[in-house]
Protein backbone atom coordinates (compact mmCIF):
# COMPACT_ATOMS: atom_id res chain seq x y z
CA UNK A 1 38.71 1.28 -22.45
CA UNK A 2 41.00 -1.03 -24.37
CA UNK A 3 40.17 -3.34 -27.12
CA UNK A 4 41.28 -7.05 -27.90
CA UNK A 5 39.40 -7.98 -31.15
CA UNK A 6 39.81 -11.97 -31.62
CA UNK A 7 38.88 -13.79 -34.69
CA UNK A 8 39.10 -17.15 -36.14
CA UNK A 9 38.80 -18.62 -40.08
CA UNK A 10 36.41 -21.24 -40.82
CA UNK A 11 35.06 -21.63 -37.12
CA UNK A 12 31.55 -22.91 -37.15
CA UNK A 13 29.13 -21.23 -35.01
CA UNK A 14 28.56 -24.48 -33.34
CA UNK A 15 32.49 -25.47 -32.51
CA UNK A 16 32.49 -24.29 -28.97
CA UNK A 17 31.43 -25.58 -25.74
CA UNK A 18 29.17 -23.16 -24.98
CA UNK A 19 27.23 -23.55 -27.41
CA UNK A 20 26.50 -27.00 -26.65
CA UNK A 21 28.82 -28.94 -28.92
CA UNK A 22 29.45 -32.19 -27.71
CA UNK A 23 32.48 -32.94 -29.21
CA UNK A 24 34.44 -30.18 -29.01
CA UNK A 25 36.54 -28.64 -25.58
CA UNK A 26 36.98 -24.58 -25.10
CA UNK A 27 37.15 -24.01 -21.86
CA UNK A 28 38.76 -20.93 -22.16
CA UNK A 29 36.31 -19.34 -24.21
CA UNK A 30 33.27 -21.05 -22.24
CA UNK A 31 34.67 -19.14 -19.24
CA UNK A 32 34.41 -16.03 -21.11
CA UNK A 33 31.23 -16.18 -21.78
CA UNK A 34 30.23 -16.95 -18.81
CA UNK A 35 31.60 -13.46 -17.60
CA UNK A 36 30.16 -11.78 -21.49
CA UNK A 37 27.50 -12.32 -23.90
CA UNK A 38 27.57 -15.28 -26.20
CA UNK A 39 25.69 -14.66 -28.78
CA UNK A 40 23.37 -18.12 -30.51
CA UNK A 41 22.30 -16.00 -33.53
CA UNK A 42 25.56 -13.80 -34.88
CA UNK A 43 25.89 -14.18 -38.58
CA UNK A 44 28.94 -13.48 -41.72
CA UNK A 45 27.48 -10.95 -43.85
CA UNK A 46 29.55 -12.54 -46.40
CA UNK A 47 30.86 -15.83 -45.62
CA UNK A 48 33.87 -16.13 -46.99
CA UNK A 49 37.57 -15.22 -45.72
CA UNK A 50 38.62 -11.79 -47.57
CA UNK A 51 34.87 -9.89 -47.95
CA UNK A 52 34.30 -10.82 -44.22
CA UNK A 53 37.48 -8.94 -43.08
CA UNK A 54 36.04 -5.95 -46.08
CA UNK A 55 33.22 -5.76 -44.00
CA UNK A 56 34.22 -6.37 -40.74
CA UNK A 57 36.61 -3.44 -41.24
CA UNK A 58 34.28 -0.75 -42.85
CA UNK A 59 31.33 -1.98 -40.88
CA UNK A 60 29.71 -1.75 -44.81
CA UNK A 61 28.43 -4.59 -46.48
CA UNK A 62 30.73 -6.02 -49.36
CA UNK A 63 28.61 -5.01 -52.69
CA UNK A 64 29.09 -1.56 -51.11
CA UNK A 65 32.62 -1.58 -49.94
CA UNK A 66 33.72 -3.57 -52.95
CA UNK A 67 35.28 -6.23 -51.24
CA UNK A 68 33.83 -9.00 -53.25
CA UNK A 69 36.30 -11.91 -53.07
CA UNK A 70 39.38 -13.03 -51.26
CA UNK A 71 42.61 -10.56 -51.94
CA UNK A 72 40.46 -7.49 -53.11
CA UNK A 73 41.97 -4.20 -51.35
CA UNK A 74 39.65 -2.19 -48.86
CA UNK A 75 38.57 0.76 -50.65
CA UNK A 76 40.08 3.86 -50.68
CA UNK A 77 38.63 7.07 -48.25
CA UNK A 78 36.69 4.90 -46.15
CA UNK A 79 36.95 5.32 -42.29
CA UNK A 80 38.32 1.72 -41.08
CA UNK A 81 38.26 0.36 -37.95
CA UNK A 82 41.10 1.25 -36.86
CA UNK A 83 40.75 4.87 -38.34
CA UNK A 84 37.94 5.27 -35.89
CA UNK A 85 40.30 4.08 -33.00
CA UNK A 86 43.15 6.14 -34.48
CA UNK A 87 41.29 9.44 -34.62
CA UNK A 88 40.64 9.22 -30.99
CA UNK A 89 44.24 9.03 -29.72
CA UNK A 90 44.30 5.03 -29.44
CA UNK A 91 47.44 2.81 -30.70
CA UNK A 92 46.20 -0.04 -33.00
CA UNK A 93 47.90 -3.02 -33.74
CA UNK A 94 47.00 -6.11 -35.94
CA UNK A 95 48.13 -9.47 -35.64
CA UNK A 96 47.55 -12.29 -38.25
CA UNK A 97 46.34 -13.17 -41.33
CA UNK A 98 45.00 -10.15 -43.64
CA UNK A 99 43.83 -11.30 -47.24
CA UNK A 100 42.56 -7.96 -48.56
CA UNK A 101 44.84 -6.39 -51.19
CA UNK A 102 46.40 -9.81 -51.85
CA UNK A 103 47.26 -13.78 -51.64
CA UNK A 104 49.90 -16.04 -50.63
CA UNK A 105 52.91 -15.52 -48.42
CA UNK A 106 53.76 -11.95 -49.31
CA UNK A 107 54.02 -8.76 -46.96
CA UNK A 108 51.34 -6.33 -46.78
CA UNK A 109 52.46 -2.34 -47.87
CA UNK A 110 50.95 0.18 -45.32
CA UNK A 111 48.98 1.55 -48.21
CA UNK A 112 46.82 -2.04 -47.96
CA UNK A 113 46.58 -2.01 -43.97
CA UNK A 114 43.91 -0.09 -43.21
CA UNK A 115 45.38 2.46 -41.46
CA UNK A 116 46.77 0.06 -38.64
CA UNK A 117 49.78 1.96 -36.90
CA UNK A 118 51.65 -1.83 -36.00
CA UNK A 119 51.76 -4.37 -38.21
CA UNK A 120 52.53 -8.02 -38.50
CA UNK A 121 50.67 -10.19 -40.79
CA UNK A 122 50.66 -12.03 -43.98
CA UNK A 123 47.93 -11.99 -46.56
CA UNK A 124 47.18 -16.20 -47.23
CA UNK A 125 49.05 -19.07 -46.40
CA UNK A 126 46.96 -22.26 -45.98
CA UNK A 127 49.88 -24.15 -43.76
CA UNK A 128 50.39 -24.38 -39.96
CA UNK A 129 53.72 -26.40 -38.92
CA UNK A 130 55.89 -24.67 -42.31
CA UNK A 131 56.91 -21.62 -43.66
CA UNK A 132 55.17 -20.23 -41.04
CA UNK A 133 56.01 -15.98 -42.41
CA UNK A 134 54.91 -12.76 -41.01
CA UNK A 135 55.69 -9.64 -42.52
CA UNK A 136 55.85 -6.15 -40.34
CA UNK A 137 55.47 -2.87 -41.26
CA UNK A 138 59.02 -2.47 -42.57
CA UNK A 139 58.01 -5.43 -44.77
CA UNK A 140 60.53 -7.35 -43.30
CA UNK A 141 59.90 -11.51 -43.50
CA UNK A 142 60.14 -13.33 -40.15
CA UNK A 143 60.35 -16.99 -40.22
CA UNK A 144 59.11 -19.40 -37.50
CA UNK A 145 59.71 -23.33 -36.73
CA UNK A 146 56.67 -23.37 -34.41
CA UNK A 147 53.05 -23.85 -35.14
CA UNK A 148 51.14 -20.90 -36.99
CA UNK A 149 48.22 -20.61 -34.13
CA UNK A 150 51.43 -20.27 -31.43
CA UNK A 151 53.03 -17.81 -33.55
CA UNK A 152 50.37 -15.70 -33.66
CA UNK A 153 49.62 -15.64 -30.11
CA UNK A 154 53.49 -15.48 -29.41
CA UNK A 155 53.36 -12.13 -31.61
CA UNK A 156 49.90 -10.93 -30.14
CA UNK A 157 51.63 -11.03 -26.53
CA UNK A 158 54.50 -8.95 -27.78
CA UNK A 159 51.87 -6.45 -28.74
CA UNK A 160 50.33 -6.43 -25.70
CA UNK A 161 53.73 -5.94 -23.90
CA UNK A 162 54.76 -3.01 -25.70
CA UNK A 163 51.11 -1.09 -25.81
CA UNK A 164 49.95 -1.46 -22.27
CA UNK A 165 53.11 0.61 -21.69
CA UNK A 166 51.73 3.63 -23.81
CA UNK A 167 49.60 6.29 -21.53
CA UNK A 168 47.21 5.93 -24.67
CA UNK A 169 44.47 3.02 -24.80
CA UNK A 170 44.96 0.38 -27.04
CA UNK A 171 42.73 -1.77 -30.21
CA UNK A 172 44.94 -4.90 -30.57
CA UNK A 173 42.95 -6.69 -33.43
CA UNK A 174 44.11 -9.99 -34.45
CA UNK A 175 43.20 -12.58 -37.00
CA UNK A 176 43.93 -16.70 -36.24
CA UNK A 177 44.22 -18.88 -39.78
CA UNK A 178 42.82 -21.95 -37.85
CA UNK A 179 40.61 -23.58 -38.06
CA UNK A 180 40.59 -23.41 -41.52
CA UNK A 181 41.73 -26.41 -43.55
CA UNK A 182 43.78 -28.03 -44.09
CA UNK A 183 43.49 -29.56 -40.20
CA UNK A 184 46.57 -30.16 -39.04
CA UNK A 185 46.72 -28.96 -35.25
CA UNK A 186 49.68 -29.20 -32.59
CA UNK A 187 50.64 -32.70 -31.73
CA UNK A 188 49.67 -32.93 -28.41
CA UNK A 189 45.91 -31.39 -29.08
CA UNK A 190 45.49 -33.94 -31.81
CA UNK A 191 45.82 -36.53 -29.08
CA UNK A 192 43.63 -34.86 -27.21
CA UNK A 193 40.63 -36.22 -29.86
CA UNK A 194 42.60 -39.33 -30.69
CA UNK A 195 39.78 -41.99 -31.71
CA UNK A 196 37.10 -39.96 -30.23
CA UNK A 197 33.57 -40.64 -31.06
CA UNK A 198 32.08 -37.58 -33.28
CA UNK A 199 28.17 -37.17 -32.84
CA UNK A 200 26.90 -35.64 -36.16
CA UNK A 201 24.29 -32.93 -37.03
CA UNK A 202 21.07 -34.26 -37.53
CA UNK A 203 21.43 -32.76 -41.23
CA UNK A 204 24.86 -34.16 -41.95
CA UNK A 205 25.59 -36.51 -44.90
CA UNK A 206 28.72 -38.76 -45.47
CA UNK A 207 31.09 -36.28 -47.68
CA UNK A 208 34.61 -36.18 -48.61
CA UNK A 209 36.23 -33.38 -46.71
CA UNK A 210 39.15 -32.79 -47.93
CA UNK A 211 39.89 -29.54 -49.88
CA UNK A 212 43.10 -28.71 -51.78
CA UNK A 213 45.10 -25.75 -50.94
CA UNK A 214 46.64 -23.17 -53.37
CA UNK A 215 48.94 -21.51 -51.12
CA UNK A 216 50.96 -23.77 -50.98
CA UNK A 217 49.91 -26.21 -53.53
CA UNK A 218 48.71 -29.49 -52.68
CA UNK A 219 50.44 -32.41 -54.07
CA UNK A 220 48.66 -33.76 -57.07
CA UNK A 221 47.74 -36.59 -57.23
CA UNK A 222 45.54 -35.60 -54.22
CA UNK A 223 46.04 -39.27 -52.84
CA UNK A 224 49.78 -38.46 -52.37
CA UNK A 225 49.13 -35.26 -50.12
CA UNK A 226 49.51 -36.07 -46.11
CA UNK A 227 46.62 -34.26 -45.26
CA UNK A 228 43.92 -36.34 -47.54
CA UNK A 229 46.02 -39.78 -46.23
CA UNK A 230 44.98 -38.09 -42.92
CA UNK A 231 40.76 -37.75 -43.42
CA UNK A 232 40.36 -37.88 -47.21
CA UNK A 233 36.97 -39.48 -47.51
CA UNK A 234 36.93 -39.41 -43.70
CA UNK A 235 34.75 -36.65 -42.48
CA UNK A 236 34.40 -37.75 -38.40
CA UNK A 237 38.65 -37.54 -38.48
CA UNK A 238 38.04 -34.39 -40.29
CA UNK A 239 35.94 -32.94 -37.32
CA UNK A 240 38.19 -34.47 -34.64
CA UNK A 241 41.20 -32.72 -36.16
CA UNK A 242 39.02 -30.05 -36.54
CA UNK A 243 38.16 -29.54 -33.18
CA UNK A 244 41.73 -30.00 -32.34
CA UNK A 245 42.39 -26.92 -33.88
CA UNK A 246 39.63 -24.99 -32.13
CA UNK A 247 40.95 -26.66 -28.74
CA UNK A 248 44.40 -25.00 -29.71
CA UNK A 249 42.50 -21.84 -30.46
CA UNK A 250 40.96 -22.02 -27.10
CA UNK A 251 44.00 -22.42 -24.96
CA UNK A 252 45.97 -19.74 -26.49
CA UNK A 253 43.14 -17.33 -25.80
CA UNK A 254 43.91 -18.45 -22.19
CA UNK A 255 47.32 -17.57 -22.90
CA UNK A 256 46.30 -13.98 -24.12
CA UNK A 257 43.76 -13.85 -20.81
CA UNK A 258 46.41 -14.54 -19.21
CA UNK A 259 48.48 -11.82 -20.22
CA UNK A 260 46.17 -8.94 -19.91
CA UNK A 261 45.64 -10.04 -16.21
CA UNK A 262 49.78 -10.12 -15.74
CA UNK A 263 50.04 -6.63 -17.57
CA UNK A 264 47.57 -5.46 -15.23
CA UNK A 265 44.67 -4.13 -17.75
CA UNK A 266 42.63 -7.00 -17.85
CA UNK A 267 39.92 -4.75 -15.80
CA UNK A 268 40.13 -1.93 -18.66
CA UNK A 269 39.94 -3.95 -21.75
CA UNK A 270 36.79 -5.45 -23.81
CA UNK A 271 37.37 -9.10 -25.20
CA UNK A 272 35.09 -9.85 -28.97
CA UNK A 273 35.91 -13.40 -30.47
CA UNK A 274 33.90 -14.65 -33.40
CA UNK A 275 34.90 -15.91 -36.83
CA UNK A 276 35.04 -14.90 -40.64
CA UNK A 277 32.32 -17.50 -41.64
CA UNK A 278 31.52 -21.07 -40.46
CA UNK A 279 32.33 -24.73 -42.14
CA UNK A 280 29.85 -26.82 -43.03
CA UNK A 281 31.18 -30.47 -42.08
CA UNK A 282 28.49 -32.51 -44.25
CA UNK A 283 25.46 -30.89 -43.18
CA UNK A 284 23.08 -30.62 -46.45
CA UNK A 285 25.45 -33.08 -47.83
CA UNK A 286 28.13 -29.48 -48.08
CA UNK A 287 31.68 -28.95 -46.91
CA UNK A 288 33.35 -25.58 -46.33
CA UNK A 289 31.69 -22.14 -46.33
CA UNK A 290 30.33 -19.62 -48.81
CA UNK A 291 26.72 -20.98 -48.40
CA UNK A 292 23.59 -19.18 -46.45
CA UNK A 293 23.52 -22.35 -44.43
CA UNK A 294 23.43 -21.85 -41.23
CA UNK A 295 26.55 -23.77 -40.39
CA UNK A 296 28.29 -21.79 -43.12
CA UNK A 297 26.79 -18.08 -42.53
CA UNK A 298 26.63 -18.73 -38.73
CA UNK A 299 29.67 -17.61 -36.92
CA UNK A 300 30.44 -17.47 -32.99
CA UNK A 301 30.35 -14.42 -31.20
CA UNK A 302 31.51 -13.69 -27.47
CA UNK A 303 31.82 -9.76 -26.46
CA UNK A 304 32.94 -9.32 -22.76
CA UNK A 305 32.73 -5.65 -21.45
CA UNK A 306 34.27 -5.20 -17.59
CA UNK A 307 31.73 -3.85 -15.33
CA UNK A 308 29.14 -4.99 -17.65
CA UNK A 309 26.30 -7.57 -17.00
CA UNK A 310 27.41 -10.62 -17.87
CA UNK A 311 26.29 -14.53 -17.73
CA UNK A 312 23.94 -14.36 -20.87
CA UNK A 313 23.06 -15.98 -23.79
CA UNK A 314 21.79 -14.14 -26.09
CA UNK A 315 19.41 -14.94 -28.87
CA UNK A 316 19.42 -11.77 -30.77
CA UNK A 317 19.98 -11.10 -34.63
CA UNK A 318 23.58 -9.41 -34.90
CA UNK A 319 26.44 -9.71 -37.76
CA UNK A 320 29.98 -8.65 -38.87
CA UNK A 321 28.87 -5.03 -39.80
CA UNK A 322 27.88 -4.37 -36.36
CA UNK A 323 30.95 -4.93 -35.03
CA UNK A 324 32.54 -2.07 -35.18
CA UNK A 325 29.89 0.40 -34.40
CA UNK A 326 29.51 -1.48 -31.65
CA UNK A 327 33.14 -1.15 -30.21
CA UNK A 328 33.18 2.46 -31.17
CA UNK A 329 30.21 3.30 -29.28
CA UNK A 330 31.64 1.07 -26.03
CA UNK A 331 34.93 2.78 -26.05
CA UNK A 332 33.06 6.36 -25.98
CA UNK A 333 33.82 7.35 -29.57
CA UNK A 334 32.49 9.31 -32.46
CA UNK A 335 29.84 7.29 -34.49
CA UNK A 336 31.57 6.34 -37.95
CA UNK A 337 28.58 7.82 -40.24
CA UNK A 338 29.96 5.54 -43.09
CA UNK A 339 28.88 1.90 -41.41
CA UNK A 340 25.74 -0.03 -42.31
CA UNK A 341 26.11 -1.75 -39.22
CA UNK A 342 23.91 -0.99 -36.11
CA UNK A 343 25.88 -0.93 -32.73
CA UNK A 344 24.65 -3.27 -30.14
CA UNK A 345 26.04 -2.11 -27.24
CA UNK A 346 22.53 -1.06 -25.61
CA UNK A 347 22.57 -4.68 -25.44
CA UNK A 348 25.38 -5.68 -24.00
CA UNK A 349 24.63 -2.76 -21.13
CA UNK A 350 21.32 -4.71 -20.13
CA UNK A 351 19.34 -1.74 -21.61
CA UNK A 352 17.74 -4.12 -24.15
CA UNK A 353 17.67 -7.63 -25.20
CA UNK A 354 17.32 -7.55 -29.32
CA UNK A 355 19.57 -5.84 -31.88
CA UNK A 356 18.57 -5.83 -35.30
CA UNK A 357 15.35 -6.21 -36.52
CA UNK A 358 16.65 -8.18 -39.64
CA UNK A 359 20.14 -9.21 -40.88
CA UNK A 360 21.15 -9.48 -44.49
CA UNK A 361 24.25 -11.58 -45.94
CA UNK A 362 25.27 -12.23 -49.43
CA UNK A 363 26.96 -13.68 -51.85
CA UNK A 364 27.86 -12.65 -55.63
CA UNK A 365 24.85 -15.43 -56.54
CA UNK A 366 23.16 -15.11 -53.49
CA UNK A 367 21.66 -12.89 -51.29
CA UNK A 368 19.37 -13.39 -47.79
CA UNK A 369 17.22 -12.19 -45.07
CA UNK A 370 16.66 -13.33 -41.33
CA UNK A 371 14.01 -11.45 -39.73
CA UNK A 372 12.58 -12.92 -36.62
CA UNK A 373 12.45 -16.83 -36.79
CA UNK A 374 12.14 -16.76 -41.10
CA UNK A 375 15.57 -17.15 -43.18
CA UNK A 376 14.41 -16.25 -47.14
CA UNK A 377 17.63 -16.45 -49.71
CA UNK A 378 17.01 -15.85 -53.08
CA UNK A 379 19.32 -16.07 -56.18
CA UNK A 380 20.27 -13.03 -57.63
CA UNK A 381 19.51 -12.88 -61.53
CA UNK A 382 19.40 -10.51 -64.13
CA UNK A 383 15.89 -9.55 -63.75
CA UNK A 384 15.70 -9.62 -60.15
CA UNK A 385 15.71 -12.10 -57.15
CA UNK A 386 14.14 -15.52 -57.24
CA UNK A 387 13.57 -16.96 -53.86
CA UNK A 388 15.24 -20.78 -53.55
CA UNK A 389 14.46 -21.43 -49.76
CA UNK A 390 12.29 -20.41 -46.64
CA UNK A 391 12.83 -21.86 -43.72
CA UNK A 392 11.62 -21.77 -40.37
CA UNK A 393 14.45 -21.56 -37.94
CA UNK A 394 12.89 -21.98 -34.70
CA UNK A 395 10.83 -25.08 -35.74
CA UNK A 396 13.34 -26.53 -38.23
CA UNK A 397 16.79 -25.52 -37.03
CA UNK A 398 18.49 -27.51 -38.99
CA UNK A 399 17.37 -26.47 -42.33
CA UNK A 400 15.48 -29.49 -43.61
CA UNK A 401 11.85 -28.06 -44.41
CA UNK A 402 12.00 -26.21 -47.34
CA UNK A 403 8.46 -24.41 -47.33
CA UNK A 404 9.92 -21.60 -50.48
CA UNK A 405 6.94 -22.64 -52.23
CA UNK A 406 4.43 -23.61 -49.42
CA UNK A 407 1.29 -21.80 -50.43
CA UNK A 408 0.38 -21.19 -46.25
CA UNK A 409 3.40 -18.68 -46.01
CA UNK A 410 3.27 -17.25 -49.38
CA UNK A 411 2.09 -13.62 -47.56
CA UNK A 412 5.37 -13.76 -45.43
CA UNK A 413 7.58 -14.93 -48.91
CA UNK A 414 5.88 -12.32 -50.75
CA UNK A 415 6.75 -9.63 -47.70
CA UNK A 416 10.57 -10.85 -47.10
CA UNK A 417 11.51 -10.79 -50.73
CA UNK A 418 10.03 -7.64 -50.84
CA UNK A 419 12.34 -6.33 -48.46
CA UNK A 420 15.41 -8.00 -49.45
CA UNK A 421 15.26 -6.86 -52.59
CA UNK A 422 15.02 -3.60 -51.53
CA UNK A 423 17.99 -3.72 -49.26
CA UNK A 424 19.93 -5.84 -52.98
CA UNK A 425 19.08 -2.70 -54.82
CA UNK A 426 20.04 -0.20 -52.53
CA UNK A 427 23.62 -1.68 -51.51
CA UNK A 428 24.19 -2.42 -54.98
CA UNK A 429 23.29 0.90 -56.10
CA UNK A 430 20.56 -0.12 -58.48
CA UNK A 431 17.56 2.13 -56.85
């Protein structure tokens, strides 16, 4: 069984139409979960662009794999994801952007790939319509005059073309920059949301969404940058745009569909999509990601597996570590003893419907726990962890009850922090 790994950057769990988002259009991806599993309750582990690919790759959370922050290498003598696939005779290929080992527009040596046979990436470029570099495994620059999301799927296809030739299956993993900021999507899907009325969150607050870029700069002052004249102080043209993006997403997935049905192997190859971590568009009064919101630590996830039941929504706890366990076990390989992630592929044969009995994510301030309908994060400080919210997610999904220091679940606090601290000192190596 083949393997096409999809994922976005900065895609909020919520920005498809399957999931019930009014304003946004992905037909594309709706139709493949309507064949799959789309999963309501699939979560970052760390939400932020370079530890999510750490984890994602090692299928080990990032205080234990060491990715902590955006251009930190994966570590060394650690079976990958692809190491998995390459011990057992497949070819693996990534496409896109890679951000461990790195920043900025610069190639990626094979010693920082993680042990991907084909190549063509960059590590960080925060621009869609210029510049638009990949780098392959010669190191070689190739420059293209189209838009970054096309590029990538242009590049993807190639892939395809050349590996469904091979006797040997193929993982094709491959990383989109959109819809991370700044917004600036294709013409013609811009259009699409021209003046289109954006219905909020019911926990979203007026902000100002625009966020300055490093690679490249933004202009300074920020007033003379086309992308704040665009939705600076603006945040419904910053979700139309937005969406745009995730519309362009969508219909290059078709494209990519498309393709594995020409190349004849559409019938012999699992389709995952999900993202690195979410955005949160003004909800709590927040933009971007890095939070244990759930708009923020929430992230899509479709798996489609031919010949298995499909149709379903699933409201199951599941995250980035389990990933990969879970693709390994589906293709018929080895288990990769290494992973903290629990493989949920009983699930998506119809043998069970939960997962995990509790998911953890984290950042270097912040650690959490969801376990059943509770979500506990507590701050992480020098003499331990001191819980700053509770919440409720089936009665309150939106966050806005705070009940951290309601006296009526004080048992449950007392029992959750309990645990999560556990699991802080164990990853962390503090036991």
């Amino acid at each position: 069984m083949n393997l096409l790994f999809i994922f976005t950057d900065q895609q909020n769990r919520y920005a498809l139409g399957c999931m019930d988002n009014p304003n946004v259009d992905t037909p594309n991806l709706d139709q493949l979960a309507e064949k799959g599993v789309c999963f309501s309750r699939c979560y970052s582990n760390d939400p932020v662009c370079g530890p999510f690919r750490g984890s994602l790759l090692t299928g080990q959370y990032t205080s234990r794999c060491g990715v902590i922050d955006n251009g930190f290498p994966l570590p060394v003598g650690v079976t990958t994801f692809a190491d998995a696939f390459n011990n057992a005779g497949y070819n693996t290929s990534w496409v896109g952007k890679w951000h461990l080992g790195g920043n900025g527009n610069e190639p990626i040596t094979e010693d920082k790939r993680g042990g991907f046979k084909k190549f063509i990436g960059y590590q960080c470029y925060n621009g869609f319509n210029d510049n638009v570099c990949f780098y392959d495994e010669e190191n070689q620059e190739h420059l293209f005059h189209q838009h970054r999301t096309e590029v990538t799927t242009d590049l993807a296809i190639d892939q395809l073309k050349g590996l469904s030739k091979s006797d040997k299956p193929f993982m094709l993993m491959m990383s989109y920059q959109a819809p991370h900021y700044p917004e600036q999507p294709a013409m013609e899907y811009a259009e699409l949301y021209k003046n289109r009325k954006i219905i909020r969150r019911a926990n979203c607050q007026d902000v100002d969404p625009f966020t300055p870029t490093y690679s490249p700069p933004s202009p300074r002052p920020f007033e003379k940058d086309p992308d704040y004249q665009c939705y600076g102080n603006n945040l419904d043209e910053y979700i139309r745009l937005y969406n745009a993006m995730c519309t362009q997403i969508d219909a290059n997935i078709g494209r990519l569909l498309r393709e594995l049905e020409r190349l004849g192997v559409a019938d012999d190859t699992m389709i995952f999509f999900t993202s690195d971590h979410g955005d949160m568009q003004g909800s709590h009064g927040l933009k971007n990601k890095c939070l244990p919101h759930e708009e923020s630590a929430g992230i899509p996830l479709i798996a489609y597996v031919p010949g298995l039941p499909g149709g379903r929504v699933s409201d199951a706890l599941v995250s980035g570590i389990d990933m990969m366990p879970t693709c390994v076990e589906l293709a018929g390989l080895s288990p990769v003893a290494s992973v903290d992630g629990k493989s949920f592929a009983p699930l998506l044969r119809g043998e069970t419907e939960s997962a995990c009995e509790a998911i953890f994510s984290e950042r270097a301030q912040w650690c959490m726990i969801v376990k059943g309908a509770w979500k506990l994060v507590a701050e992480r400080q020098d003499d331990g962890l001191a819980p700053t919210m509770m919440t409720n997610l089936d009665e309150d999904p939106y966050e806005l009850d705070n009940c951290v220091e309601n006296l009526s679940v004080a048992a449950l606090r007392k029992e959750l922090l309990s645990e999560l601290t556990f699991w802080d000192n164990d990853i962390r190596n503090l036991c």
